[in-house]
C-alpha atoms as a PDB file:
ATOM      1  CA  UNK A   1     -41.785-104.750 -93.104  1.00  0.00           C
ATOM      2  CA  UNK A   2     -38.762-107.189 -94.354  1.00  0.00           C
ATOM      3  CA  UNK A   3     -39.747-106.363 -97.923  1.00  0.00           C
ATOM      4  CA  UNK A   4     -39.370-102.465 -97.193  1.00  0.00           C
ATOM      5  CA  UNK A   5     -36.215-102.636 -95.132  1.00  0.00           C
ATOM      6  CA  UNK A   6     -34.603-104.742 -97.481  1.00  0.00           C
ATOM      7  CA  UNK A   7     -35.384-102.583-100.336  1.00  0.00           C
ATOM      8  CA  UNK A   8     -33.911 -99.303 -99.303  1.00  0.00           C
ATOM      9  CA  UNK A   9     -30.825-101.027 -98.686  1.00  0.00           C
ATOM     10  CA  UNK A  10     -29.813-101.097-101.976  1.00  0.00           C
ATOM     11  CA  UNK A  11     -28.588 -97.403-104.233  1.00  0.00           C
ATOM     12  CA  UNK A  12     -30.094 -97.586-107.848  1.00  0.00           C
ATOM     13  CA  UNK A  13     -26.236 -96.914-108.961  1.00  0.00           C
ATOM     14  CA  UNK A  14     -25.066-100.481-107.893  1.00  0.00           C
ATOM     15  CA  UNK A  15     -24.962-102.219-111.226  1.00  0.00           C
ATOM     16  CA  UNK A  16     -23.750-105.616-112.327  1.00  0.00           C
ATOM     17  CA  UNK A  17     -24.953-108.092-115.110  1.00  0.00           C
ATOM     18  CA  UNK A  18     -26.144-111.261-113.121  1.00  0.00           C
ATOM     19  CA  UNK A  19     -26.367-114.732-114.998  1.00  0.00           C
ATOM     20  CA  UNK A  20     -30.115-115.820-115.218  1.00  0.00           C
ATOM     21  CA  UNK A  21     -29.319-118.890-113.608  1.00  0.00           C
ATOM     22  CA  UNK A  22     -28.635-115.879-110.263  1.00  0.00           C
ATOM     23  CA  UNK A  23     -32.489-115.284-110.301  1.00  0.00           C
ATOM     24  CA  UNK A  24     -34.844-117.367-108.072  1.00  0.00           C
ATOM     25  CA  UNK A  25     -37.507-119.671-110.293  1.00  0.00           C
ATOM     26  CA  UNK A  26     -36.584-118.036-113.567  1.00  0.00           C
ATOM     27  CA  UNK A  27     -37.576-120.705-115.891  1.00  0.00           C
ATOM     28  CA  UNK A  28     -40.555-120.910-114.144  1.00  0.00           C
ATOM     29  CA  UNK A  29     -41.485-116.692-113.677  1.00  0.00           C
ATOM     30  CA  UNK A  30     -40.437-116.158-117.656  1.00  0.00           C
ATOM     31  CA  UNK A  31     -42.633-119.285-118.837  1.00  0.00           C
ATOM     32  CA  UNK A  32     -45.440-117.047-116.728  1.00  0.00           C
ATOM     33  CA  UNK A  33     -44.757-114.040-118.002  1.00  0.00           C
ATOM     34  CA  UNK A  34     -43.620-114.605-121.977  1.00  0.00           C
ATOM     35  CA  UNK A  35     -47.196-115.612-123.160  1.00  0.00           C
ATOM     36  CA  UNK A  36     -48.354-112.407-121.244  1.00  0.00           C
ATOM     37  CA  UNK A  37     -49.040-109.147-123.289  1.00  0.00           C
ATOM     38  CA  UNK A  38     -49.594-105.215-121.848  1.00  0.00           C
ATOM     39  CA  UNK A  39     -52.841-104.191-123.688  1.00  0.00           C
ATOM     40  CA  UNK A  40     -56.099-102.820-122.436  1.00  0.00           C
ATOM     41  CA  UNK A  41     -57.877-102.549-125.962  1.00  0.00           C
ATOM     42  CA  UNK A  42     -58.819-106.340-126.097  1.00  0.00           C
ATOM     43  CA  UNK A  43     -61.033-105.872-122.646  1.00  0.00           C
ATOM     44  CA  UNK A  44     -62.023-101.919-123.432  1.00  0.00           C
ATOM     45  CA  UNK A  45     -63.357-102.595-126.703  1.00  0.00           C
ATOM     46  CA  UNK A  46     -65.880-105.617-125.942  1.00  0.00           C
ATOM     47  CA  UNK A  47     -69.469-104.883-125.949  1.00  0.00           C
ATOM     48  CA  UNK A  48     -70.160-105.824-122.167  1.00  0.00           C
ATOM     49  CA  UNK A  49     -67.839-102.273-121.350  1.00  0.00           C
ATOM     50  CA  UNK A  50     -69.477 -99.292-120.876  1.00  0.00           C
ATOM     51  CA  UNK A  51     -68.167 -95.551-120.529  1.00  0.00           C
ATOM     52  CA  UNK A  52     -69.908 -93.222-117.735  1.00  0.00           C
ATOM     53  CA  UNK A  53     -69.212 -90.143-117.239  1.00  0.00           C
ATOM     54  CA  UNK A  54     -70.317 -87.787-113.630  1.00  0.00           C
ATOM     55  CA  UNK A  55     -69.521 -83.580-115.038  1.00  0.00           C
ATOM     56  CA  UNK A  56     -70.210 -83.046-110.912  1.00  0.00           C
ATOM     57  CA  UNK A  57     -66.937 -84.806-109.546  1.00  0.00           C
ATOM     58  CA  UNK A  58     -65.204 -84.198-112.829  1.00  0.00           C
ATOM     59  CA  UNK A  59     -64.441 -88.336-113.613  1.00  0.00           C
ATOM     60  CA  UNK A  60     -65.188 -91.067-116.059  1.00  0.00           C
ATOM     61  CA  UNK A  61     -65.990 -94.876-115.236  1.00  0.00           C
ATOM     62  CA  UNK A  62     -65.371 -97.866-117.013  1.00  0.00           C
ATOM     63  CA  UNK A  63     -68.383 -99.897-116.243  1.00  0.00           C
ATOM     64  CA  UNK A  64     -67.154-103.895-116.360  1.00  0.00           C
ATOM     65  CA  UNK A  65     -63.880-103.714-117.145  1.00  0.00           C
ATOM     66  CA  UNK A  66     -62.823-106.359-114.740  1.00  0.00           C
ATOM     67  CA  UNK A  67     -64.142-110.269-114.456  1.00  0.00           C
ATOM     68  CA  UNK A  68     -63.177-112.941-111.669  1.00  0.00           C
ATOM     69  CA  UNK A  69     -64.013-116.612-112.052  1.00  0.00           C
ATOM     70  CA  UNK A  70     -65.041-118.263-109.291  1.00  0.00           C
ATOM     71  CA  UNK A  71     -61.771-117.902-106.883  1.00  0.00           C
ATOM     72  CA  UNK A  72     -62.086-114.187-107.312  1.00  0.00           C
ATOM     73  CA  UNK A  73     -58.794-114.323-109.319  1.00  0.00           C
ATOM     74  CA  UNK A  74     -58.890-111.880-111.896  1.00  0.00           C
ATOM     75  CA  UNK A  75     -59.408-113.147-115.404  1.00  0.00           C
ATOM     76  CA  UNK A  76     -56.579-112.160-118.604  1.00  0.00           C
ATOM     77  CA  UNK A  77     -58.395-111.282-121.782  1.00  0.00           C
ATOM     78  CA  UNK A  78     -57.653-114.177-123.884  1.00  0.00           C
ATOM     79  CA  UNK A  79     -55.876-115.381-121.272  1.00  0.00           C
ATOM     80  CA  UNK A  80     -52.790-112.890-121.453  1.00  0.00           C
ATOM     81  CA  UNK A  81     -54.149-109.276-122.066  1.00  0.00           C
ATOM     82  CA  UNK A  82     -54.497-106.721-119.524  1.00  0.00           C
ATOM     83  CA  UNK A  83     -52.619-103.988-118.187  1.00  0.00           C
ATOM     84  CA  UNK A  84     -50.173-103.850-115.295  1.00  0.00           C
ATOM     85  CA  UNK A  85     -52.105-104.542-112.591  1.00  0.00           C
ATOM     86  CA  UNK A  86     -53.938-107.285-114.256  1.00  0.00           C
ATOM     87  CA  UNK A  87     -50.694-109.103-115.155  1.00  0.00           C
ATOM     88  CA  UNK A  88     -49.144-107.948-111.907  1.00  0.00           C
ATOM     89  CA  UNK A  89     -51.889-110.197-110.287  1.00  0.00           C
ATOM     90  CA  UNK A  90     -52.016-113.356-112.629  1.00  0.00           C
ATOM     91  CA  UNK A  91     -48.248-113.332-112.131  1.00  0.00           C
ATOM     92  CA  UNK A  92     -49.022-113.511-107.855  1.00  0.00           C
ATOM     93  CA  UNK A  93     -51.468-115.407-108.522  1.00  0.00           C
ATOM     94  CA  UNK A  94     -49.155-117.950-110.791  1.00  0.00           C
ATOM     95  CA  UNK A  95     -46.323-117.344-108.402  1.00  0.00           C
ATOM     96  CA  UNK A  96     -48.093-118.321-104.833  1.00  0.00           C
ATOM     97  CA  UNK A  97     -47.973-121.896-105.330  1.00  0.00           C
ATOM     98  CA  UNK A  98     -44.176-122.082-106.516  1.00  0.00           C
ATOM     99  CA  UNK A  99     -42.285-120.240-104.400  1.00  0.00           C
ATOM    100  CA  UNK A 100     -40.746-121.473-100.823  1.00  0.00           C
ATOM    101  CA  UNK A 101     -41.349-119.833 -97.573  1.00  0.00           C
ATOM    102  CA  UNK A 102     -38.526-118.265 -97.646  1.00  0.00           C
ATOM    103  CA  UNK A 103     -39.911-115.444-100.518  1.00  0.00           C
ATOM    104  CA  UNK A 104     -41.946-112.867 -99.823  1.00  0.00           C
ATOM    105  CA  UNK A 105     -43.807-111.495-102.803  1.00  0.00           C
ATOM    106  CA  UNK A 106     -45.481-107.834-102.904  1.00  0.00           C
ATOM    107  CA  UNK A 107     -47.149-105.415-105.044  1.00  0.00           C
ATOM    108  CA  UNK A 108     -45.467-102.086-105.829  1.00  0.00           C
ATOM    109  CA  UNK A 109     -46.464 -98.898-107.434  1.00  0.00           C
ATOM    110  CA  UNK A 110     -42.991 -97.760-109.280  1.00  0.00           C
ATOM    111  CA  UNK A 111     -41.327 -95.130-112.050  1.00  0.00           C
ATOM    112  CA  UNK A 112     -40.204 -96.770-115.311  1.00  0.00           C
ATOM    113  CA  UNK A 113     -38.112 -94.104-117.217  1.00  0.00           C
ATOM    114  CA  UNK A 114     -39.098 -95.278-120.588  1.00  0.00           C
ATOM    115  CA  UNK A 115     -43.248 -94.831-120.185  1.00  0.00           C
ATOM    116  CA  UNK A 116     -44.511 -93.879-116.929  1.00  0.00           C
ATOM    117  CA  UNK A 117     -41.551 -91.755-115.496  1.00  0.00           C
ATOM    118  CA  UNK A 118     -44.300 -89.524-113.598  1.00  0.00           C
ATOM    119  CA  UNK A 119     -43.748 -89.140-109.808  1.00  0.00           C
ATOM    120  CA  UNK A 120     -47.537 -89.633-109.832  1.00  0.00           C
ATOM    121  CA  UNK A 121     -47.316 -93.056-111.806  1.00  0.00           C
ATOM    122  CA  UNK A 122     -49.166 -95.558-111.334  1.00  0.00           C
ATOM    123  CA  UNK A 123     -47.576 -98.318-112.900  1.00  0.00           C
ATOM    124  CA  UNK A 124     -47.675-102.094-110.889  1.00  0.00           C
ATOM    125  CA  UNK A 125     -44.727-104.882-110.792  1.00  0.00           C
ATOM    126  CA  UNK A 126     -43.876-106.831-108.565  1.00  0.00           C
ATOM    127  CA  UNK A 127     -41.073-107.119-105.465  1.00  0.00           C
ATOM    128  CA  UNK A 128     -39.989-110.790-104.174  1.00  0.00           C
ATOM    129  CA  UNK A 129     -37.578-110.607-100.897  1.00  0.00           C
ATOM    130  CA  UNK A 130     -35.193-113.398-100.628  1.00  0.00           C
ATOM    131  CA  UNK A 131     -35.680-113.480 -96.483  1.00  0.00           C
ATOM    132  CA  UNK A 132     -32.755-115.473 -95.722  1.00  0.00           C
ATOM    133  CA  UNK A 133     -30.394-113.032 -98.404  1.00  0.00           C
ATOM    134  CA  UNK A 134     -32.766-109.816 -97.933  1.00  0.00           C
ATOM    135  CA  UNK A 135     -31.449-109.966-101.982  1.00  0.00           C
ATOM    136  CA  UNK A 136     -34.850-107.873-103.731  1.00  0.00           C
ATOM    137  CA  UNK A 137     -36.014-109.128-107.042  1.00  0.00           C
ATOM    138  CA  UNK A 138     -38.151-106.767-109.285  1.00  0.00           C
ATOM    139  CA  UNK A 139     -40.986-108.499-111.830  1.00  0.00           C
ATOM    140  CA  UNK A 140     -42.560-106.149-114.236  1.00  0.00           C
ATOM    141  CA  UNK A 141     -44.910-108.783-116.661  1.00  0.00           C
ATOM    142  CA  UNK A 142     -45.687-105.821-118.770  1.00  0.00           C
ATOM    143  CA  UNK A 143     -42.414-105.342-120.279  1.00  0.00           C
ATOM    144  CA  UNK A 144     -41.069-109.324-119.509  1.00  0.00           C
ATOM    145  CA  UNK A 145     -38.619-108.040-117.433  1.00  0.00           C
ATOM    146  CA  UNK A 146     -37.514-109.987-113.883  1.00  0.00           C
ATOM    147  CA  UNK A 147     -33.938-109.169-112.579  1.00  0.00           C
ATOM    148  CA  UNK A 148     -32.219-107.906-109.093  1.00  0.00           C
ATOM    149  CA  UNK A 149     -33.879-104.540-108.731  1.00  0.00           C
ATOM    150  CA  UNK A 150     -29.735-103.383-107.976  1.00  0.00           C
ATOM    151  CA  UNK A 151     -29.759-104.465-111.619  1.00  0.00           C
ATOM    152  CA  UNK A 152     -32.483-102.348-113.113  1.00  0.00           C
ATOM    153  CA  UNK A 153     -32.090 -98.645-112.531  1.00  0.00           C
ATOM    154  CA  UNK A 154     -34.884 -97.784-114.753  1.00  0.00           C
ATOM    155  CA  UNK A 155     -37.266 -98.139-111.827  1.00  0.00           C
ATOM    156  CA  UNK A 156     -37.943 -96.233-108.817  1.00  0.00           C
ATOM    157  CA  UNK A 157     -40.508 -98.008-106.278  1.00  0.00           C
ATOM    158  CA  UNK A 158     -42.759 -95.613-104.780  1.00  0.00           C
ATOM    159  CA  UNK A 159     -45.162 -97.429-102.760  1.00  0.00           C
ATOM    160  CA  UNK A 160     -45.606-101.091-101.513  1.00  0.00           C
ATOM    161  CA  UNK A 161     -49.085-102.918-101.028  1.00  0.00           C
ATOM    162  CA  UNK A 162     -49.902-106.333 -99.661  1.00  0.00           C
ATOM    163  CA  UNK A 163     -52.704-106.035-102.513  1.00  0.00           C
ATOM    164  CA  UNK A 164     -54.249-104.290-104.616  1.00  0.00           C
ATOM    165  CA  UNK A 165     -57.350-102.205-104.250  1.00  0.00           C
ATOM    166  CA  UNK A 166     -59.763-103.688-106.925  1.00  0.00           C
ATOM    167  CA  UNK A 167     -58.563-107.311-106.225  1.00  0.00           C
ATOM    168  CA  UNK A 168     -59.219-106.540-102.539  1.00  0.00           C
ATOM    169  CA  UNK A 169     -62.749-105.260-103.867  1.00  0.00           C
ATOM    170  CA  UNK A 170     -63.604-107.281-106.277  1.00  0.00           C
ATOM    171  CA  UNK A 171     -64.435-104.304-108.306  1.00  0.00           C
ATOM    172  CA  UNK A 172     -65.756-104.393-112.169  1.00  0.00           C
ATOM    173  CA  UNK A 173     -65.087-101.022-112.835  1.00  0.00           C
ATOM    174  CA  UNK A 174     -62.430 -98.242-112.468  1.00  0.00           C
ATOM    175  CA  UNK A 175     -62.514 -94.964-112.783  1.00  0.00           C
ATOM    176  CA  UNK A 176     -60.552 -91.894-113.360  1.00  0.00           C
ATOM    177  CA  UNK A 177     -60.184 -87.990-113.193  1.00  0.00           C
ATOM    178  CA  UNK A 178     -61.091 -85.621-116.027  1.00  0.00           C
ATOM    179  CA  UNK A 179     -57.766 -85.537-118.338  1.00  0.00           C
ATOM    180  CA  UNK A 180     -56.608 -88.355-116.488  1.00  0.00           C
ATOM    181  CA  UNK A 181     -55.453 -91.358-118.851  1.00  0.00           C
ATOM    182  CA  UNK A 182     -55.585 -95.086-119.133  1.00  0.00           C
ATOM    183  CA  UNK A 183     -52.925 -96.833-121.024  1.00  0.00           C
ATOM    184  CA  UNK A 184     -53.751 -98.877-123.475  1.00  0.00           C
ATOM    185  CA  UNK A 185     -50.767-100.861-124.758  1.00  0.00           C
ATOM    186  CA  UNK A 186     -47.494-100.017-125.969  1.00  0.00           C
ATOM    187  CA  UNK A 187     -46.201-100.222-129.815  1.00  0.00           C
ATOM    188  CA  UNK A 188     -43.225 -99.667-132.086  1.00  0.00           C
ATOM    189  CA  UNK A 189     -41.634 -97.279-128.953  1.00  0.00           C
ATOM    190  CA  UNK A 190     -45.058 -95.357-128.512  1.00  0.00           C
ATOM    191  CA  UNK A 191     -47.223 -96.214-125.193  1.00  0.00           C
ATOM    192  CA  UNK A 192     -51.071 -95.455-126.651  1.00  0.00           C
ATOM    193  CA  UNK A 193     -53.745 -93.662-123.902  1.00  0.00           C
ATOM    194  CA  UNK A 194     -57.141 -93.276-123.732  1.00  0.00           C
ATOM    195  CA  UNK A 195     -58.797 -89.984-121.790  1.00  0.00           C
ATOM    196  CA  UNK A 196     -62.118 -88.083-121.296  1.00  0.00           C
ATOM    197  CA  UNK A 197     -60.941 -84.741-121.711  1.00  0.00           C
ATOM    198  CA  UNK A 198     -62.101 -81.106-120.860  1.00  0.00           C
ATOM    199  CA  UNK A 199     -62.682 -79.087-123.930  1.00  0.00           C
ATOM    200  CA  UNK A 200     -61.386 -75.284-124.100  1.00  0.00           C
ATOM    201  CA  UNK A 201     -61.359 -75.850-120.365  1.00  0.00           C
ATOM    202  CA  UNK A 202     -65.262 -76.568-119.885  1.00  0.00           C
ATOM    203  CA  UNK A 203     -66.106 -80.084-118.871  1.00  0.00           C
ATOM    204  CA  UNK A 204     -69.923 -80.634-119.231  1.00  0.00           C
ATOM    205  CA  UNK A 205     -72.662 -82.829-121.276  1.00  0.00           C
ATOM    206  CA  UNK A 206     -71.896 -80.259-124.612  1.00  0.00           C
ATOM    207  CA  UNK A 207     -67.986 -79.974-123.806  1.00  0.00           C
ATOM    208  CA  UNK A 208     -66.161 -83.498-123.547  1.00  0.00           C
ATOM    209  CA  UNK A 209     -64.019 -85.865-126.092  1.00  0.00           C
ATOM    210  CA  UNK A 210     -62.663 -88.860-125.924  1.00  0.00           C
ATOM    211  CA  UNK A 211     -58.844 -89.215-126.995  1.00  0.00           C
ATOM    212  CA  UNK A 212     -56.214 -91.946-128.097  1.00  0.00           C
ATOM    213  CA  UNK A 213     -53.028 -90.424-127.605  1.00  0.00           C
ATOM    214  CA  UNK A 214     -49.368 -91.430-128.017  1.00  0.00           C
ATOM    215  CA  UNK A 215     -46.324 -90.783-126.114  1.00  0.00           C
ATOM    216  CA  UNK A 216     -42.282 -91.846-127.511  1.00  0.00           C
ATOM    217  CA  UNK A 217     -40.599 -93.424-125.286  1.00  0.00           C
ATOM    218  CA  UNK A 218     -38.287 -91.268-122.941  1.00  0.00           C
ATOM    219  CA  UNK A 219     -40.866 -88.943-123.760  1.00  0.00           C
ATOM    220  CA  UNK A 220     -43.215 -86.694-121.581  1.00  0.00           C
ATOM    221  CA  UNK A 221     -45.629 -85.007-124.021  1.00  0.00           C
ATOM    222  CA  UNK A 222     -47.104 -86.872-126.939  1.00  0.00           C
ATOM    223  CA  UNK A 223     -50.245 -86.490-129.694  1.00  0.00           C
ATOM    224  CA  UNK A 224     -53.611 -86.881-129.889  1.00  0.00           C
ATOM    225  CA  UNK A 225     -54.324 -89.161-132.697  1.00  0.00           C
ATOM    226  CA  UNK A 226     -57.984 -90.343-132.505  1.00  0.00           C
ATOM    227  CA  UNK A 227     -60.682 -88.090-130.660  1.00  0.00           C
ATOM    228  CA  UNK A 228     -64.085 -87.900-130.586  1.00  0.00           C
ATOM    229  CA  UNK A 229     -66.464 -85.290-128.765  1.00  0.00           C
ATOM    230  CA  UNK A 230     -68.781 -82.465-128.167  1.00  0.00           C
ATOM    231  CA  UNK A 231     -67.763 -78.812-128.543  1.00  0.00           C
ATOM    232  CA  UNK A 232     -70.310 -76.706-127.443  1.00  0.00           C
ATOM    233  CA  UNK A 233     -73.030 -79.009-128.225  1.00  0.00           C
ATOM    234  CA  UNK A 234     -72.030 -80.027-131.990  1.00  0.00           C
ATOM    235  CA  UNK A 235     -70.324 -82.901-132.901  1.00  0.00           C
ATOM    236  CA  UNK A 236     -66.851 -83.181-133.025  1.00  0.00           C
ATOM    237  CA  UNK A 237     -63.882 -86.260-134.234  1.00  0.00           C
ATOM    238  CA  UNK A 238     -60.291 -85.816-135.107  1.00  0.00           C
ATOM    239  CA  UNK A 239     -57.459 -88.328-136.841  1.00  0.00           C
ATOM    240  CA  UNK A 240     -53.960 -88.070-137.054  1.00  0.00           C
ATOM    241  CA  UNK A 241     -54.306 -90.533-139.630  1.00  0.00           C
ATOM    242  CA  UNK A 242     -50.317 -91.106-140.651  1.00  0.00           C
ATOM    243  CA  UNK A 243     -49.843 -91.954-136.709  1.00  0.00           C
ATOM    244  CA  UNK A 244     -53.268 -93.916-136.647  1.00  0.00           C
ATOM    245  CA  UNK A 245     -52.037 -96.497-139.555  1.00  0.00           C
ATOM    246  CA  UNK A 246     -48.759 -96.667-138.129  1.00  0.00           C
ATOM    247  CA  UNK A 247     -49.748 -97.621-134.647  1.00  0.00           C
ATOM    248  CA  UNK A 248     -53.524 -99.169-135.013  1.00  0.00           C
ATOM    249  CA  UNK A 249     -54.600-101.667-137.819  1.00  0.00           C
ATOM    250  CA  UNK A 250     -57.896-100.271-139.924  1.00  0.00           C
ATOM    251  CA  UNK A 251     -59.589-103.320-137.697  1.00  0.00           C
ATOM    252  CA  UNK A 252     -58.688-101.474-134.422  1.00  0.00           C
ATOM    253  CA  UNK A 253     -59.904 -97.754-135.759  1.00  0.00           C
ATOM    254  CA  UNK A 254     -62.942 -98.861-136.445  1.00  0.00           C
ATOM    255  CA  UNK A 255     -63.516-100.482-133.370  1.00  0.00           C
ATOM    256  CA  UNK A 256     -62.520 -97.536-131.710  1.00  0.00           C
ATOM    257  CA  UNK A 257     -64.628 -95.061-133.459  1.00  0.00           C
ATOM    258  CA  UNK A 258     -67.866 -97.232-133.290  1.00  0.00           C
ATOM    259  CA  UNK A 259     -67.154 -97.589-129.461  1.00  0.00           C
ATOM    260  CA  UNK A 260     -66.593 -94.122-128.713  1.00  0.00           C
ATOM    261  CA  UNK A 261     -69.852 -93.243-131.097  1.00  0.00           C
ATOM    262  CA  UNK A 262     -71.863 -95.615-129.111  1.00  0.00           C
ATOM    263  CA  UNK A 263     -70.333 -93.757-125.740  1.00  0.00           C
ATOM    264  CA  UNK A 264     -70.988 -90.399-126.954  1.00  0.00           C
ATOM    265  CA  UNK A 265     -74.787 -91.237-127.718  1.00  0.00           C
ATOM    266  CA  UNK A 266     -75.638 -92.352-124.324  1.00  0.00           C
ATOM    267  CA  UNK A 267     -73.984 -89.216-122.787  1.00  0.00           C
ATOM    268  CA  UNK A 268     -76.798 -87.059-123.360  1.00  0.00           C
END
């Protein structure tokens, strides 16, 4: 694969400061991405979104989270919310009839060191080869960032897809591991989470909460600051609630804590 071979070719330590006007299209790729914003909480929160959980294989579903109009092109909140995959794919999607032949455009799964620093990360941007140069250009809509990925040693590609597996699928929902979490979007240096977690280590219809956590940047462990759950049976909620005013608006927490109420009851 071009894109591949042409990306290992070039040691994270090889830094310069390129002009803009030394980056393919980028007038046209930064009027694409600048309207775009990293935030699941728009989609998560509307009432067509359900929560499921299955105690057998230990993971949660989030029934609906993803719409297509009729080119089964996956559709922004808003038209500019979503999270990185989402914007990873309206930014293909945007970029497909621009580009020359001579770009070749993939998806990648990468490290950012600021957020999502995990070998295990699953955080989407985009790669764009330069065939006749074999110059790679990195494209992360989340954070508004394009430059020569030579340039940005904050990221370390770990895998490279033609697509993605929900486009591919046209799937609605997506689901996750106990303890696993979604991200939800990222404020004043802290990236917000959501989970289904275990409680004291049982994970069961009397023995699950939902959490908002946040992480600081450079960061690996951060707080809970919303949860709501079941210990053994009883109810259960939690607020952090100097974090929860700095982070979420009093619009936002209660939006939150009526959608996770209405989740807990049908968990029965």
């Amino acid at each position: 694969m071009i894109l591949m071979a042409a990306f290992i070719g070039y040691p994270h330590t090889a830094v310069s400061d390129s002009p803009k006007n030394d980056l393919p299209y980028y007038d046209a790729v930064m009027n694409i991405i600048r309207p775009l914003a990293y935030s699941g909480f728009p989609v998560m929160v509307k009432p067509e979104v359900n929560l499921s959980v299955d105690f057998t294989t230990r993971t949660w579903t989030l029934q609906n989270i993803h719409e297509y109009d009729a080119q089964g092109v996956v559709i922004l909140e808003q038209g500019r919310y979503g999270l990185c995959a989402e914007l990873a794919t309206y930014l293909y999607e945007k970029l497909k009839p621009i580009l020359s032949p001579r770009f070749e455009v993939k998806f990648a799964m990468a490290t950012e060191s600021g957020f999502f620093s995990a070998e295990n990360s699953n955080h989407i941007v985009l790669l764009m080869v330069d065939r006749a140069t074999h110059e790679v250009y990195l494209m992360d809509p989340s954070f508004h960032k394009y430059g020569k990925i030579k340039d940005m040693p904050e990221y370390h590609v770990l895998d490279i897809q033609d697509t993605l597996g929900f486009i591919k699928n046209k799937s609605h929902d997506v689901s996750f591991f106990v303890d696993q979490a979604m991200p939800l979007y990222v404020k004043d240096d802290f990236l917000l989470s959501f989970a289904v977690i275990a409680v004291d280590g049982k994970f069961n219809r009397d023995n699950f909460c939902f959490v908002v956590s946040a992480n600081r940047r450079n960061k690996f462990w951060g707080r809970d600051i919303l949860a709501v759950g079941r210990r053994n049976g009883q109810f259960e909620d939690f607020e952090d609630k100097d974090y929860l005013q700095q982070l979420l608006t009093a619009d936002q927490i209660k939006i939150l804590e009526d959608k996770f109420n209405s989740w807990l009851k049908l968990i029965r």
